[in-house]
N, C-alpha and C. Protein backbone atom coordinates (compact mmCIF):
# COMPACT_ATOMS: atom_id res chain seq x y z
N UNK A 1 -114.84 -2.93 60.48
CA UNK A 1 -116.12 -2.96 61.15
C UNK A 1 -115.93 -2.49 62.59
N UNK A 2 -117.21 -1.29 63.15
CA UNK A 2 -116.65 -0.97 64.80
C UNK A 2 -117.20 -2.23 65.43
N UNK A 3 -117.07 -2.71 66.20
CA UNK A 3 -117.85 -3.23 67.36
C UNK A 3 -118.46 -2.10 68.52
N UNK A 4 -119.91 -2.60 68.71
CA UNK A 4 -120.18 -2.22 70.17
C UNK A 4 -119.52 -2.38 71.03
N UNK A 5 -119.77 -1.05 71.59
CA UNK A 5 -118.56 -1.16 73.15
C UNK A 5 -119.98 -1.54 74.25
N UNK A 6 -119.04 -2.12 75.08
CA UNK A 6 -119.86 -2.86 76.47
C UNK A 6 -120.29 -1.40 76.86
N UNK A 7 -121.59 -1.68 77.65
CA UNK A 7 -122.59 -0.37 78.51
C UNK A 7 -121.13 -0.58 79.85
N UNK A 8 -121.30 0.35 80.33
CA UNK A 8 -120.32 0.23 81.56
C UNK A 8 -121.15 -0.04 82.93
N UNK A 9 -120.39 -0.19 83.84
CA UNK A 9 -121.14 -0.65 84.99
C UNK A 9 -122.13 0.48 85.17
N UNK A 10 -122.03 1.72 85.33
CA UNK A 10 -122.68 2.92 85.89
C UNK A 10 -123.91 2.83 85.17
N UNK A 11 -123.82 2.36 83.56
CA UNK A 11 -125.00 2.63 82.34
C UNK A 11 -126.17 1.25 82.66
N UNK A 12 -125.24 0.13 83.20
CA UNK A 12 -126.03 -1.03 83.56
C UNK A 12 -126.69 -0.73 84.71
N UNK A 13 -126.49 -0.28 85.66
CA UNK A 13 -126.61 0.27 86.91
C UNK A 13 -128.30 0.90 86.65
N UNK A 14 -127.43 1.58 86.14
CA UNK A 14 -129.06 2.88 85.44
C UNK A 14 -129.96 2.52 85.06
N UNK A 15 -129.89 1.16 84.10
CA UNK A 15 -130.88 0.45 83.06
C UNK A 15 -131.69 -0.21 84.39
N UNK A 16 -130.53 -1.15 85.34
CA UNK A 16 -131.54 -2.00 86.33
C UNK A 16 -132.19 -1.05 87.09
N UNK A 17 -132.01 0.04 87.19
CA UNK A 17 -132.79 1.25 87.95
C UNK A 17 -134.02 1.57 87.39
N UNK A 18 -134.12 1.77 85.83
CA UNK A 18 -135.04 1.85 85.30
C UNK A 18 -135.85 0.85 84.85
N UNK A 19 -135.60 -0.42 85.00
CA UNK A 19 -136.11 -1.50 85.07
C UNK A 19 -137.36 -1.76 85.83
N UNK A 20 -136.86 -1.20 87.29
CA UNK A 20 -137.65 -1.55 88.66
C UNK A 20 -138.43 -0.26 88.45
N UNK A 21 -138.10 0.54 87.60
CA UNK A 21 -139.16 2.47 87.84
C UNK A 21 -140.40 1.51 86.82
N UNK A 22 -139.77 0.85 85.83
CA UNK A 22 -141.12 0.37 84.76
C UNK A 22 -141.89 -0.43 85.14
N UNK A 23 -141.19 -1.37 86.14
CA UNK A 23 -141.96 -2.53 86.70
C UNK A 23 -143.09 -1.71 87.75
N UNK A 24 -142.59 -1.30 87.93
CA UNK A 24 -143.39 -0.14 89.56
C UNK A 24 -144.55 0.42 88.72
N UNK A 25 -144.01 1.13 87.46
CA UNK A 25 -145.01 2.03 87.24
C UNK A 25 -146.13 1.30 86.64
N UNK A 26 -146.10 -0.06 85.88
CA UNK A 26 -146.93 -1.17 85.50
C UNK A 26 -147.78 -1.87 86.33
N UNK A 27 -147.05 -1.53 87.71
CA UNK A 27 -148.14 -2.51 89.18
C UNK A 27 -148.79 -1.49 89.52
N UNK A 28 -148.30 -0.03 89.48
CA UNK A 28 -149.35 0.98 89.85
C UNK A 28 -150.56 1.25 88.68
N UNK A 29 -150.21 1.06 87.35
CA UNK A 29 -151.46 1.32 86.71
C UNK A 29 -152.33 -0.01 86.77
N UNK A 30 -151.88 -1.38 86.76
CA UNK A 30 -152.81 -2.38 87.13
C UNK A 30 -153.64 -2.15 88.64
N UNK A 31 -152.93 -1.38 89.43
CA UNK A 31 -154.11 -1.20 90.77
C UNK A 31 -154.45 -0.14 90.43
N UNK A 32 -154.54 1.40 89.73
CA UNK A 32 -155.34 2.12 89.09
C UNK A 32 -156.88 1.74 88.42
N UNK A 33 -156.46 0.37 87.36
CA UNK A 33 -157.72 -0.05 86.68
C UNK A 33 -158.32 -1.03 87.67
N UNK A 34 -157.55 -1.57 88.17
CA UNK A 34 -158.20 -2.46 89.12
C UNK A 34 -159.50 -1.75 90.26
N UNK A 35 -159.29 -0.74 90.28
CA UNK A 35 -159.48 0.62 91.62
C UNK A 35 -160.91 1.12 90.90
N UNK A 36 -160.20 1.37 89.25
CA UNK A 36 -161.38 1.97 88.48
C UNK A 36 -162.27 1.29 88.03
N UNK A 37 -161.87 -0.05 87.74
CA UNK A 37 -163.33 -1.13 87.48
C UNK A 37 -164.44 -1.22 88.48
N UNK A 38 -163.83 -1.12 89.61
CA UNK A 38 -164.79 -1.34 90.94
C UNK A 38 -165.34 -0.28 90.50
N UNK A 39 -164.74 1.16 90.52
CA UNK A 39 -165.90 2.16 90.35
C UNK A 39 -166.50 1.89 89.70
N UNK A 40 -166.41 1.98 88.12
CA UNK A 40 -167.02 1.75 87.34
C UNK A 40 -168.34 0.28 87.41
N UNK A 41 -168.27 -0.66 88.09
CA UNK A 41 -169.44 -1.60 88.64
C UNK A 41 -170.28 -0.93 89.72
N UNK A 42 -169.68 -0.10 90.53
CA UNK A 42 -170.46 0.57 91.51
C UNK A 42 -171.47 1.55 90.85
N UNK A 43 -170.95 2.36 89.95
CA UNK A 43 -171.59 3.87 89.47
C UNK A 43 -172.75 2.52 88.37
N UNK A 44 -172.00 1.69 87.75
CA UNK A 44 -172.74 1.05 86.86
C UNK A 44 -174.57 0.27 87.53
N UNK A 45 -174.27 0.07 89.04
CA UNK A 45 -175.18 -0.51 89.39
C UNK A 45 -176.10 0.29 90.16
N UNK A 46 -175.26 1.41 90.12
CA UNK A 46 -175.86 2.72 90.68
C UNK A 46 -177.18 3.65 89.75
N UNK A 47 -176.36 4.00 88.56
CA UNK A 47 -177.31 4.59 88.06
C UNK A 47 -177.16 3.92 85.93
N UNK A 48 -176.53 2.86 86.10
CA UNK A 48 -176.41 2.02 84.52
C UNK A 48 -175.13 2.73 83.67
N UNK A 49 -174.60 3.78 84.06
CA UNK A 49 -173.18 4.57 83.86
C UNK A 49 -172.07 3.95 83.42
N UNK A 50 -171.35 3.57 82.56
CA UNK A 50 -169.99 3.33 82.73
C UNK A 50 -168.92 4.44 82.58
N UNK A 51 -169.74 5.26 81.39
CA UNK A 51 -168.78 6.34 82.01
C UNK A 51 -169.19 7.86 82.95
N UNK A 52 -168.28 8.69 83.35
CA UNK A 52 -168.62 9.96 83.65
C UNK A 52 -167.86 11.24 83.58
N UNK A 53 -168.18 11.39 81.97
CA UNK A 53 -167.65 12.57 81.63
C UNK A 53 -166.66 13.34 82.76
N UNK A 54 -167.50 14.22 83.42
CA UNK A 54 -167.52 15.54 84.70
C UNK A 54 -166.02 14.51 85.17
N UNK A 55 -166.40 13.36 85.89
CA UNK A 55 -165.64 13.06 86.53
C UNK A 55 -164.03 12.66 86.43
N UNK A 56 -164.38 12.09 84.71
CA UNK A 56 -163.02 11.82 83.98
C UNK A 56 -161.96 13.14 83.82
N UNK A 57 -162.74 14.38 83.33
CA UNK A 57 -161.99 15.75 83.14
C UNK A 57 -161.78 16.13 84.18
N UNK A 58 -162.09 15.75 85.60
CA UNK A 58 -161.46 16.30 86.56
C UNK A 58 -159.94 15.31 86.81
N UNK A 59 -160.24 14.42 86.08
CA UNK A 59 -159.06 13.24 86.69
C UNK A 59 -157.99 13.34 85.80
N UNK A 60 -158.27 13.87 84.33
CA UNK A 60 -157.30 14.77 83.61
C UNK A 60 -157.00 15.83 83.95
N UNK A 61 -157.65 17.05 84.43
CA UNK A 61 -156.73 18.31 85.05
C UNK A 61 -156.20 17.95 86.29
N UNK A 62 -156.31 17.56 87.21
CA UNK A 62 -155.73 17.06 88.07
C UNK A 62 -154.25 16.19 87.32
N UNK A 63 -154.18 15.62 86.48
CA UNK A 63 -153.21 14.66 86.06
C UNK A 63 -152.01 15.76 85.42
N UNK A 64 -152.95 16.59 84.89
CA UNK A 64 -151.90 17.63 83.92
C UNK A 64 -151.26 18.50 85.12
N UNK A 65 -152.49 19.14 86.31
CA UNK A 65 -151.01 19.75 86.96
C UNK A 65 -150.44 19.21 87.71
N UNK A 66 -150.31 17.99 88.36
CA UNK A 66 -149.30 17.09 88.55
C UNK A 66 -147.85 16.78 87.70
N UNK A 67 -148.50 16.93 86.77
CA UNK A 67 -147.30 16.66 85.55
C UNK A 67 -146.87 18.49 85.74
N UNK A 68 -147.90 19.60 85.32
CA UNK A 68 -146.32 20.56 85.49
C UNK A 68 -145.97 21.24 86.40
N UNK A 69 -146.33 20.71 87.82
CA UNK A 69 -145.52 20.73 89.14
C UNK A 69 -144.44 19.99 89.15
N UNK A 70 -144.55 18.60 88.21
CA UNK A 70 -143.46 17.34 88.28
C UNK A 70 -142.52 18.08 87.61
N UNK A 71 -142.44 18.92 86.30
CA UNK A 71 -141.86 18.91 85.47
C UNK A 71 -142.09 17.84 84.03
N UNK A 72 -142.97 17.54 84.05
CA UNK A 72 -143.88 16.76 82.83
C UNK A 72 -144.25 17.31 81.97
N UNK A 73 -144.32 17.12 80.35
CA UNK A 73 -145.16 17.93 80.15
C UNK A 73 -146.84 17.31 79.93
N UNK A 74 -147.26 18.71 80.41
CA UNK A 74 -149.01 18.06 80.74
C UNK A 74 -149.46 16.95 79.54
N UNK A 75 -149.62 17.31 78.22
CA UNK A 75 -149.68 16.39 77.13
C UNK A 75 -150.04 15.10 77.51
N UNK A 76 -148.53 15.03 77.87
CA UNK A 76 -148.16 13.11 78.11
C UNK A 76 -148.83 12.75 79.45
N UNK A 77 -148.99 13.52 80.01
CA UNK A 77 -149.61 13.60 81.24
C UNK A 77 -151.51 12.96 81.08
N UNK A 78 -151.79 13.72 80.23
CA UNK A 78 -153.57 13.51 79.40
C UNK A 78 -153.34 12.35 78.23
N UNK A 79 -151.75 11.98 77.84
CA UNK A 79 -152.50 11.22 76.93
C UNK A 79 -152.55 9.84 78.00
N UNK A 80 -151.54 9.72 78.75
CA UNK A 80 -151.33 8.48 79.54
C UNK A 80 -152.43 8.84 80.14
N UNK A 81 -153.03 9.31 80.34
CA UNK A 81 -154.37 9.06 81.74
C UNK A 81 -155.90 8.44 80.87
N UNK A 82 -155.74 9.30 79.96
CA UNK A 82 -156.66 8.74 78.92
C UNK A 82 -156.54 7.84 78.25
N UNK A 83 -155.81 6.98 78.11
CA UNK A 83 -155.47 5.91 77.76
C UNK A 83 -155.94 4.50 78.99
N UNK A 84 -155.46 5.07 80.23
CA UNK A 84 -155.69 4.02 81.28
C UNK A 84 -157.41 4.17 81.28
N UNK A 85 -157.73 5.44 81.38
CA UNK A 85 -159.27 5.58 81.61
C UNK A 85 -160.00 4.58 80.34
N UNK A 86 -159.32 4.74 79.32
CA UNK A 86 -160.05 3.86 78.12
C UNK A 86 -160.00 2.40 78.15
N UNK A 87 -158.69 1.79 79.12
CA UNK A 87 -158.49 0.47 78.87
C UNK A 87 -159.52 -0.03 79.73
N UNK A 88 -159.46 1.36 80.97
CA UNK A 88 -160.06 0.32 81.91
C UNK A 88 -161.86 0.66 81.89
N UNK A 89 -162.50 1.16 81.07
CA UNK A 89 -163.65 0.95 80.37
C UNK A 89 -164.18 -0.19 79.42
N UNK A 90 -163.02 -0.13 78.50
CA UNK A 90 -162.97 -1.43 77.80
C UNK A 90 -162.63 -2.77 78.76
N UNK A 91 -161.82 -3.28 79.58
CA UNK A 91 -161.89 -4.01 80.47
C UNK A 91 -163.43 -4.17 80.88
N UNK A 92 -164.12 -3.00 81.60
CA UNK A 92 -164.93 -3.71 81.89
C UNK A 92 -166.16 -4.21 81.39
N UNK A 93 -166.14 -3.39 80.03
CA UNK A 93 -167.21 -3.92 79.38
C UNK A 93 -166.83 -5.28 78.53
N UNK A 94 -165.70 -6.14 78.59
CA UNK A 94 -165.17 -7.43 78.26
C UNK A 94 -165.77 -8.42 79.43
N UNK A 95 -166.00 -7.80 80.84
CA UNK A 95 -166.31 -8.76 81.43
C UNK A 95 -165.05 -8.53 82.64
N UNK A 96 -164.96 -7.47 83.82
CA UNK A 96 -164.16 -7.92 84.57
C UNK A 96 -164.57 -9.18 85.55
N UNK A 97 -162.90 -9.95 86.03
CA UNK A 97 -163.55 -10.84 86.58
C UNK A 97 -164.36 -10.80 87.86
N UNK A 98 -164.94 -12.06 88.60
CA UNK A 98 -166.04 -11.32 89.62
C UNK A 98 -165.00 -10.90 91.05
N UNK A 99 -163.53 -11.53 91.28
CA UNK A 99 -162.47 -11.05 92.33
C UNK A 99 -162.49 -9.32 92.10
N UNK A 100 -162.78 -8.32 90.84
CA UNK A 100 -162.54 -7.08 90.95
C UNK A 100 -163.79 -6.56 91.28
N UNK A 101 -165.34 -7.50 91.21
CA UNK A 101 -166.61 -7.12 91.55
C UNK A 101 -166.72 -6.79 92.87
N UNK A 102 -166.64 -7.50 94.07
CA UNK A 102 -166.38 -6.96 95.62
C UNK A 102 -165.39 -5.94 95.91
N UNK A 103 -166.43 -5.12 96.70
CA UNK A 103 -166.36 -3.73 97.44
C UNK A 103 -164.60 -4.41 98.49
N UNK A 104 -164.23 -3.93 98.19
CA UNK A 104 -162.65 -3.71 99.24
C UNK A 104 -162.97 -3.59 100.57
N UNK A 105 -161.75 -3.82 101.70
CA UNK A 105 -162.27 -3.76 102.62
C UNK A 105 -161.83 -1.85 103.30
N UNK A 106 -163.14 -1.35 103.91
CA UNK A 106 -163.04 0.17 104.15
C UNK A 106 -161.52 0.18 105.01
N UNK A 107 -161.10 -0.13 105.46
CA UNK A 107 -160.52 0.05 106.97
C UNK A 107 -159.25 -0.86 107.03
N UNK A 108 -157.76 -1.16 106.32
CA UNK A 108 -156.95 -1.36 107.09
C UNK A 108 -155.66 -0.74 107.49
N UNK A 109 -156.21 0.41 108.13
CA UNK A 109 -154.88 1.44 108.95
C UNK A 109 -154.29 2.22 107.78
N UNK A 110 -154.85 1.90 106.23
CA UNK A 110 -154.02 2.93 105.38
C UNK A 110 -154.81 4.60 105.49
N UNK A 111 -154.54 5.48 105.23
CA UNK A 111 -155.22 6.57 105.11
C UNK A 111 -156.64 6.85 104.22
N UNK A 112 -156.52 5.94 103.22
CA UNK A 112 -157.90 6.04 102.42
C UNK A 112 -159.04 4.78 102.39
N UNK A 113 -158.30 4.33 103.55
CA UNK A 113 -159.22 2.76 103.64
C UNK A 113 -158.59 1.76 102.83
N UNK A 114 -157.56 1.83 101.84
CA UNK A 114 -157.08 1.17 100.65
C UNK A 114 -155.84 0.53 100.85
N UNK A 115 -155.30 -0.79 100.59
CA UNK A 115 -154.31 -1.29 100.66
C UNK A 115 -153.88 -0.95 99.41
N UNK A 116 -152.72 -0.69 98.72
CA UNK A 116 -152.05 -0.61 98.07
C UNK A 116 -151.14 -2.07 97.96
N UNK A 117 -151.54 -2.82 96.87
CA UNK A 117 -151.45 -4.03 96.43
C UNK A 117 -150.49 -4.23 95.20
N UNK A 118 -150.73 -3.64 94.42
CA UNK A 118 -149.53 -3.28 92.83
C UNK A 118 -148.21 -3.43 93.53
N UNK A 119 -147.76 -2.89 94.20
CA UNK A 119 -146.56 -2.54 94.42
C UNK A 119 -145.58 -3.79 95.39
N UNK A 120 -146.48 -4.83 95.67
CA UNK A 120 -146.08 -5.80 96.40
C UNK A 120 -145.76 -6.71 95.12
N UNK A 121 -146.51 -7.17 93.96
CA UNK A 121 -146.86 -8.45 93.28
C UNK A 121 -147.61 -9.16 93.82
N UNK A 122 -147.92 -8.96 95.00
CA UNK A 122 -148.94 -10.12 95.12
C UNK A 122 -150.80 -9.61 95.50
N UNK A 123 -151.03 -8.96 94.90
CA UNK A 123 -152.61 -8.23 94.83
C UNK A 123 -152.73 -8.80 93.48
N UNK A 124 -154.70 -8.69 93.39
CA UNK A 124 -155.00 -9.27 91.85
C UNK A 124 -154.56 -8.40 90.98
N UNK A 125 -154.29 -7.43 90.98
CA UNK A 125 -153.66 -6.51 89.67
C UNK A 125 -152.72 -6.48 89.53
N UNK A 126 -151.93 -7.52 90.42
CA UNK A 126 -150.66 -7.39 90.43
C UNK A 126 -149.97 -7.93 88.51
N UNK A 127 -149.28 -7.62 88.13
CA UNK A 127 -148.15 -7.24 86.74
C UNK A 127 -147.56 -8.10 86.59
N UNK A 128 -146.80 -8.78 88.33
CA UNK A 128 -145.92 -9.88 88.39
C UNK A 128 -146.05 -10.84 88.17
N UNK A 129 -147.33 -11.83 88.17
CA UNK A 129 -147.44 -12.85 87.89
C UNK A 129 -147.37 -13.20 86.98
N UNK A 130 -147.22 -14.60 86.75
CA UNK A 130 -147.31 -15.24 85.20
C UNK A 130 -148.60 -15.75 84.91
N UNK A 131 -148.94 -15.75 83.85
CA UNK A 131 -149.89 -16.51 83.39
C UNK A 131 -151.68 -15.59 84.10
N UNK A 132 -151.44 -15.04 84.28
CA UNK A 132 -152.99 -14.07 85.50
C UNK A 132 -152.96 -12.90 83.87
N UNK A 133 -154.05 -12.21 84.92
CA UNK A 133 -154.54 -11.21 83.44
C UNK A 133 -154.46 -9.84 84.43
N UNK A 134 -153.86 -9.53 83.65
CA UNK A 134 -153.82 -7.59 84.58
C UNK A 134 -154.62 -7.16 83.93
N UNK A 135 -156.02 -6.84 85.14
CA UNK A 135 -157.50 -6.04 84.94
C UNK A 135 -156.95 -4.60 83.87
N UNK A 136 -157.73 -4.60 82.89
CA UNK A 136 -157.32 -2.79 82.24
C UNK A 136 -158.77 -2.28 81.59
């Protein structure tokens, strides 16, 4: 019988590297839907909308050439985006809670008015917590 050979330090190394890329990339799509529910209550109270076509296909070509400037291929690029766009439709027609209903605050020193919260753990979309519900 072979036995498994041990991952070596360099392969463990790599894994905890990719560990923290998955964790990252999980707090950024929870402040994505988190970002997009608000829209989606805004446009909703705006004109009864949850979705908007025009606006979604721009947020897919935009996604695809990102991906093949990255070296991505576009594909995975449209299916992952369409996927977040769907959860976080379905989210809100489940009922987001009323913490994702208030307007953010415009203005603290970031460039788009927006704190970037995912990436700390401690924002409501945050991934990290236990027992909380990551908005989708």
């Amino acid at each position: 019988m072979v036995r498994p050979t041990e991952p070596n330090a360099s392969l463990l190394a790599l894994r905890r590297e990719l560990e923290g890329i998955d964790r990252a990339l999980v707090r950024l799509v929870a402040t994505r839907i988190e970002t997009a529910a608000l829209a989606i209550h805004v446009r909703s109270e705006t004109d009864g909308r949850i979705s908007d076509v025009v606006q979604e296909e721009v947020v897919i070509a935009r996604a695809k050439e990102w991906a093949l400037g990255a070296g991505v291929p576009s594909e995975l690029a449209e299916n992952i985006f369409r996927a977040i766009l769907a959860a976080g439709k379905e989210r809100f027609a489940a009922g987001a809670p009323a913490s994702l209903l208030r307007m953010p605050p415009r203005d603290n020193g970031t460039p788009n008015g927006r704190r970037h919260r995912g990436a700390s753990g401690n924002g409501p979309g945050s991934a990290g917590r236990s027992g909380g519900s990551v908005p989708t």
